[in-house]
Protein backbone atom coordinates (compact mmCIF):
# COMPACT_ATOMS: atom_id res chain seq x y z
CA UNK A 1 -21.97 0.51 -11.46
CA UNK A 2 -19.23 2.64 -13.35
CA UNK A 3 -15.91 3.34 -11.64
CA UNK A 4 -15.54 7.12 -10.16
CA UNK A 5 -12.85 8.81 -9.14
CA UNK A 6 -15.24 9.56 -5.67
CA UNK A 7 -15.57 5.93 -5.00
CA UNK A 8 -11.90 4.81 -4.80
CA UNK A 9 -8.78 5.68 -2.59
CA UNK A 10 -7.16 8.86 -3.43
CA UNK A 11 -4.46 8.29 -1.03
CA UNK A 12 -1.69 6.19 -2.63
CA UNK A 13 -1.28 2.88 -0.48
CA UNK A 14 1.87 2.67 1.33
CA UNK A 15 2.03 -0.78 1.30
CA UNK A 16 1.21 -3.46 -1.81
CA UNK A 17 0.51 -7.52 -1.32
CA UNK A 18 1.93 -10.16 -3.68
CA UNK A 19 -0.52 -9.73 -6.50
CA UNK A 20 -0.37 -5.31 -6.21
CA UNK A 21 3.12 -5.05 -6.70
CA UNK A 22 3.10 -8.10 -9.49
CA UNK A 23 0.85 -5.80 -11.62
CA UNK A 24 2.60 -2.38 -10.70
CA UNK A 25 6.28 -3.11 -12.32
CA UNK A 26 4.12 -5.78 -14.95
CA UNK A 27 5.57 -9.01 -14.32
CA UNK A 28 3.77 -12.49 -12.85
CA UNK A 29 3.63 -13.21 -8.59
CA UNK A 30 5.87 -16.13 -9.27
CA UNK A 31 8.18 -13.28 -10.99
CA UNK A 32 7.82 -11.30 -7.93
CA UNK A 33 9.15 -14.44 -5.86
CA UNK A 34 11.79 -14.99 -7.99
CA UNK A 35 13.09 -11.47 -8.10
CA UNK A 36 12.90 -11.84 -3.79
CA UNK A 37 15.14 -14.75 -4.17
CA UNK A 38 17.64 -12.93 -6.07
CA UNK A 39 17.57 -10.30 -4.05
CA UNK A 40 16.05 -7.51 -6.72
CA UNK A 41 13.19 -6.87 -4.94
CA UNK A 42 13.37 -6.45 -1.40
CA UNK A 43 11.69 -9.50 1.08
CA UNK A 44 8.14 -8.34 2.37
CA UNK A 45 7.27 -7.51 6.05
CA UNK A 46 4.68 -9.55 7.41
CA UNK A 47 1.43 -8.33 9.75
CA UNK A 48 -0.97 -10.60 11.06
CA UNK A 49 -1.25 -13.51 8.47
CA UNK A 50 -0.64 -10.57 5.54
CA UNK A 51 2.74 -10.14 3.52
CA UNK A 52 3.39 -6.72 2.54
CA UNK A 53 6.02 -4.61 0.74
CA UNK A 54 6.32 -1.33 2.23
CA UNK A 55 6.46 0.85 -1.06
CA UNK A 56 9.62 3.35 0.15
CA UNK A 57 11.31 0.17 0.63
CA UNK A 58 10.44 -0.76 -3.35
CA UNK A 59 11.00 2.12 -4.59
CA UNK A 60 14.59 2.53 -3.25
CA UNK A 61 15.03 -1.10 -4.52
CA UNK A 62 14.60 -0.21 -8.00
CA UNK A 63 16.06 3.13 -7.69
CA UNK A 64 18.74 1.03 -7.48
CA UNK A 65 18.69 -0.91 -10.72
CA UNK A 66 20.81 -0.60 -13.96
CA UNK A 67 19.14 1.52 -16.54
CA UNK A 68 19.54 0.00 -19.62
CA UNK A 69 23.14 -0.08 -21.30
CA UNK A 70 24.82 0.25 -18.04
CA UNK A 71 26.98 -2.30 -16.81
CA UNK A 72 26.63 -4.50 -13.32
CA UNK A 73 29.60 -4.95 -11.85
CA UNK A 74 27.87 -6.85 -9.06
CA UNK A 75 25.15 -8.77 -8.31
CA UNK A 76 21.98 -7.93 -7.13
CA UNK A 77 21.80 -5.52 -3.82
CA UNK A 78 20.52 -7.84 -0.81
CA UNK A 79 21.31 -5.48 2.20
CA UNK A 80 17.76 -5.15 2.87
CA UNK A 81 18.55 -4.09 6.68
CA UNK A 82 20.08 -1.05 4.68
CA UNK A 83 16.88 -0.27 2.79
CA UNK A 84 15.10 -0.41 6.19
CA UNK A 85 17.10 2.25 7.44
CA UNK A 86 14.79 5.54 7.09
CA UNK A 87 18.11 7.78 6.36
CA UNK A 88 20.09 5.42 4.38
CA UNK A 89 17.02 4.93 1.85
CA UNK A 90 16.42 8.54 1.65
CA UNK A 91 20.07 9.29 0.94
CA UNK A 92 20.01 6.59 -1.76
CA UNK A 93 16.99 7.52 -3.34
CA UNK A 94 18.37 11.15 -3.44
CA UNK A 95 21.58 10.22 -5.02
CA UNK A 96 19.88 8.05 -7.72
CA UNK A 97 17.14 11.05 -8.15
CA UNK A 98 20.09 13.28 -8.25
CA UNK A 99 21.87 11.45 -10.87
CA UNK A 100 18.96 11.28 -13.55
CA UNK A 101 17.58 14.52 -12.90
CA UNK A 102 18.63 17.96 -14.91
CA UNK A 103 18.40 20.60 -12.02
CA UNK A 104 21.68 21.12 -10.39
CA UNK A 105 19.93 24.35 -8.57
CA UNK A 106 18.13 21.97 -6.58
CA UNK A 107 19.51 20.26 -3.08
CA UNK A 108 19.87 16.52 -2.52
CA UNK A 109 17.29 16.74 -0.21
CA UNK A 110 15.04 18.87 2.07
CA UNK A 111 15.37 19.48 5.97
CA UNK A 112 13.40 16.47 6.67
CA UNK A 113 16.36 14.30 4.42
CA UNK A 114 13.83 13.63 1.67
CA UNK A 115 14.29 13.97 -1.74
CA UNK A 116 13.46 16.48 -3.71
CA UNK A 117 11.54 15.86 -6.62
CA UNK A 118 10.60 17.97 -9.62
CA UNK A 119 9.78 15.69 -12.01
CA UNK A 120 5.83 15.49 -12.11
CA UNK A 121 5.65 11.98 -13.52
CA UNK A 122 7.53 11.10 -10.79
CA UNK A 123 5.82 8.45 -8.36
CA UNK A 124 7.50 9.95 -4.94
CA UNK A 125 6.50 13.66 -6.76
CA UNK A 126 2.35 12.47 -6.36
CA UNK A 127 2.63 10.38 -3.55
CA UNK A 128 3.91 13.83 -1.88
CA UNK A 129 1.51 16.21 -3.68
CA UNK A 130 -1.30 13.87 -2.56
CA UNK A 131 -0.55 14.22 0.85
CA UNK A 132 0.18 17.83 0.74
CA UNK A 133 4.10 17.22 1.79
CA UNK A 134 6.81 19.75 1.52
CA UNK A 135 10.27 18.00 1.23
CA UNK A 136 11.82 21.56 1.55
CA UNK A 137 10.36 21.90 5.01
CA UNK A 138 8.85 19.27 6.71
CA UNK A 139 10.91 15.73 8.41
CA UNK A 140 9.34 12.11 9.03
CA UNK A 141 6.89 13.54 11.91
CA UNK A 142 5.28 15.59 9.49
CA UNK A 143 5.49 12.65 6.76
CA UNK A 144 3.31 10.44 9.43
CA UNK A 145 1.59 12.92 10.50
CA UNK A 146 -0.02 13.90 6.72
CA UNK A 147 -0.26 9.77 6.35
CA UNK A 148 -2.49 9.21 9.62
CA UNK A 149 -4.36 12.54 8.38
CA UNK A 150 -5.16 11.25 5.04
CA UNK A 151 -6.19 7.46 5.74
CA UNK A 152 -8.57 9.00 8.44
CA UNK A 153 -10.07 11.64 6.03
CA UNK A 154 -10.29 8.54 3.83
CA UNK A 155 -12.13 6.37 6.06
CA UNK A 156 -14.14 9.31 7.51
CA UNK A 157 -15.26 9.53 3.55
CA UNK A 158 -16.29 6.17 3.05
CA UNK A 159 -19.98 6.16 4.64
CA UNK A 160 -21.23 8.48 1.59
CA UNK A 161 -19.98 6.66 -0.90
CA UNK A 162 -21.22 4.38 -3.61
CA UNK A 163 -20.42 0.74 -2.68
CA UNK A 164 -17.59 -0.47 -5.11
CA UNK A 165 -17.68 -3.54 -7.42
CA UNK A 166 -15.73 -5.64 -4.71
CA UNK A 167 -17.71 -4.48 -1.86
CA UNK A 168 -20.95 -6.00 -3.35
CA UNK A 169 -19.01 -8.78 -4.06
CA UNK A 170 -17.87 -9.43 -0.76
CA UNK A 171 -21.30 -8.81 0.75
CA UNK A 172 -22.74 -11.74 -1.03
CA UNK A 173 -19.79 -13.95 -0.19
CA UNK A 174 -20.62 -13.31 2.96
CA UNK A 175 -24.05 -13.02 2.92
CA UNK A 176 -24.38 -16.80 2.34
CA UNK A 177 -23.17 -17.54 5.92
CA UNK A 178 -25.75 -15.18 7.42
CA UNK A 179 -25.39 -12.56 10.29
CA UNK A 180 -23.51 -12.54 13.06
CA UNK A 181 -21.80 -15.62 11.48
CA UNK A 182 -17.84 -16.88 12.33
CA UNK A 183 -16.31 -16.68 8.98
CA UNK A 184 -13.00 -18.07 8.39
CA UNK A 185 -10.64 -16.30 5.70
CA UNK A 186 -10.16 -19.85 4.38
CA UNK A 187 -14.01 -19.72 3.76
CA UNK A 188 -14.24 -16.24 2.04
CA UNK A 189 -11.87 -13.91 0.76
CA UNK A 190 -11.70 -9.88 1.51
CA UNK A 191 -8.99 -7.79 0.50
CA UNK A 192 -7.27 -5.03 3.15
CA UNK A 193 -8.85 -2.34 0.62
CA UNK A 194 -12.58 -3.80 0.75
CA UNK A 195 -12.02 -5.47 4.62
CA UNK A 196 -11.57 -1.13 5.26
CA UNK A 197 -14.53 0.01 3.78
CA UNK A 198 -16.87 -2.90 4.86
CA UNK A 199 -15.38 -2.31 8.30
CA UNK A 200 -15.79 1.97 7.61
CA UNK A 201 -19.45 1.70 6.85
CA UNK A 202 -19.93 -0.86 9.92
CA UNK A 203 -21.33 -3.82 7.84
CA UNK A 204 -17.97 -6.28 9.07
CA UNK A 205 -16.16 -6.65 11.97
CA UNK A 206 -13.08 -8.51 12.48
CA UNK A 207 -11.88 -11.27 15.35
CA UNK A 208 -8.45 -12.87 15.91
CA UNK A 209 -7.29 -15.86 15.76
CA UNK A 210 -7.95 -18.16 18.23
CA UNK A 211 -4.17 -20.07 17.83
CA UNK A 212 -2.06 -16.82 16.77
CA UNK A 213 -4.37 -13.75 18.36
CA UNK A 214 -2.04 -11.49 16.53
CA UNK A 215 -3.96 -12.36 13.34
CA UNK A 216 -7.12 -12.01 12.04
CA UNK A 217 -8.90 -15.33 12.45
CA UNK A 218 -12.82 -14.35 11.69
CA UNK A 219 -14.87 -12.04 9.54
CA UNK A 220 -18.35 -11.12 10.93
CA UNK A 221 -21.36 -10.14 8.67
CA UNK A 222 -23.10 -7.46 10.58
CA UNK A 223 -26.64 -7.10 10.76
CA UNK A 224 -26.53 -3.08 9.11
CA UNK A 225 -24.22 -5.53 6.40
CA UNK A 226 -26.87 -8.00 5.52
CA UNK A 227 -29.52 -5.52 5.29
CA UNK A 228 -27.03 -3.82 2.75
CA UNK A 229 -26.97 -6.95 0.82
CA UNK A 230 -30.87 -7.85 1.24
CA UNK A 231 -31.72 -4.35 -0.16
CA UNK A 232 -29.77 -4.92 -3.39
CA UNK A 233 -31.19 -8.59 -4.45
């Protein structure tokens, strides 16, 4: 099957695992641990048995960085309980946009306190585009409002479309267990991205943990799943 624009996420992610931000600023995972250490990058937040770096948080990280030729005075910034304060990273990535941006005509930021972006190339310029956000006009309600709106029109989508590469994949890994078979994440692997679909189109469901029920423990094959997989060998 050849990759289409139809059959993959239009809405940027807000949040990237180990191995997702690794290949988005192109260095290794171990990199990515070592830069944590440090303090360059910013420590992820953990759900269920998942690490993940929220991608505001990121962003304002690097935001932060020398470019190259200027000096650092100090070491590397490891206030993350400032980056995790909604109006101190908008005010920071503002200033830094501010800084390396020509426009003096336009503000810092909007009435919401985001930043306003002109540059098209610009990561936080898409991400808003995408989700149809006005910095000039709207605050954080709207922000999570537009989010919520978009992942459901995403998931709402997902029925129609051509399985993906990994979704077949997964289907056979889990295929081998059967039906309305227990299967441990030790046992298979699924991704958040193809654990959505699978989930969207009703072939998986999902069980916690039976020592931490805050996680998921269990992936379930449904029986709409294997007849997915049955009709493709």
């Amino acid at each position: 099957m050849t990759k289409s624009g139809s059959a993959y996420r239009t809405v940027p992610r807000l949040g990237l695992n180990r191995a997702e931000l690794a290949l988005s600023i192109g260095v290794s995972t171990g990199t990515v641990d070592t830069m944590v250490e440090e303090g360059t990058l910013p420590p992820p937040r953990k759900w269920r048995s998942r690490k993940i770096w929220i991608f505001s948080e990121v962003e304002a990280a690097m935001l932060r960085w020398p470019v190259d030729g200027e000096t650092v005075a100090d070491g590397p910034h490891q206030d993350w309980d400032f980056d995790r304060d909604p109006e101190k990273v908008r005010n920071a990535a503002a200033s830094k946009a501010r800084k390396y941006s020509s426009p003096d005509r336009e503000p810092e930021t909007g009435a919401g306190g985001y930043p306003i972006i002109s540059d098209p190339s610009s990561p936080i310029k898409q991400f808003y585009d995408q989700l149809g956000f006005d910095p000039w006009t709207m605050n954080e309600a709207d922000m999570q409002r537009l989010q919520r709106e978009a992942d459901a029109r995403w998931i709402a989508e997902i029925p129609g479309k051509p399985l993906t590469k990994r979704e077949l994949n997964a289907l056979a890994n889990f295929a081998v267990h059967g039906p309305n078979v227990k299967v441990t994440s030790k046992e298979t692997h699924c991704g958040p991205d193809t654990e959505e679909r699978l989930k969207a189109r009703g072939f998986l469901e999902t069980f916690p943990s039976e020592k931490f029920p805050d996680q998921v423990g269990y992936y379930v094959l449904t029986e709409a799943g294997y007849r997915e997989w049955e009709s493709r060998r």
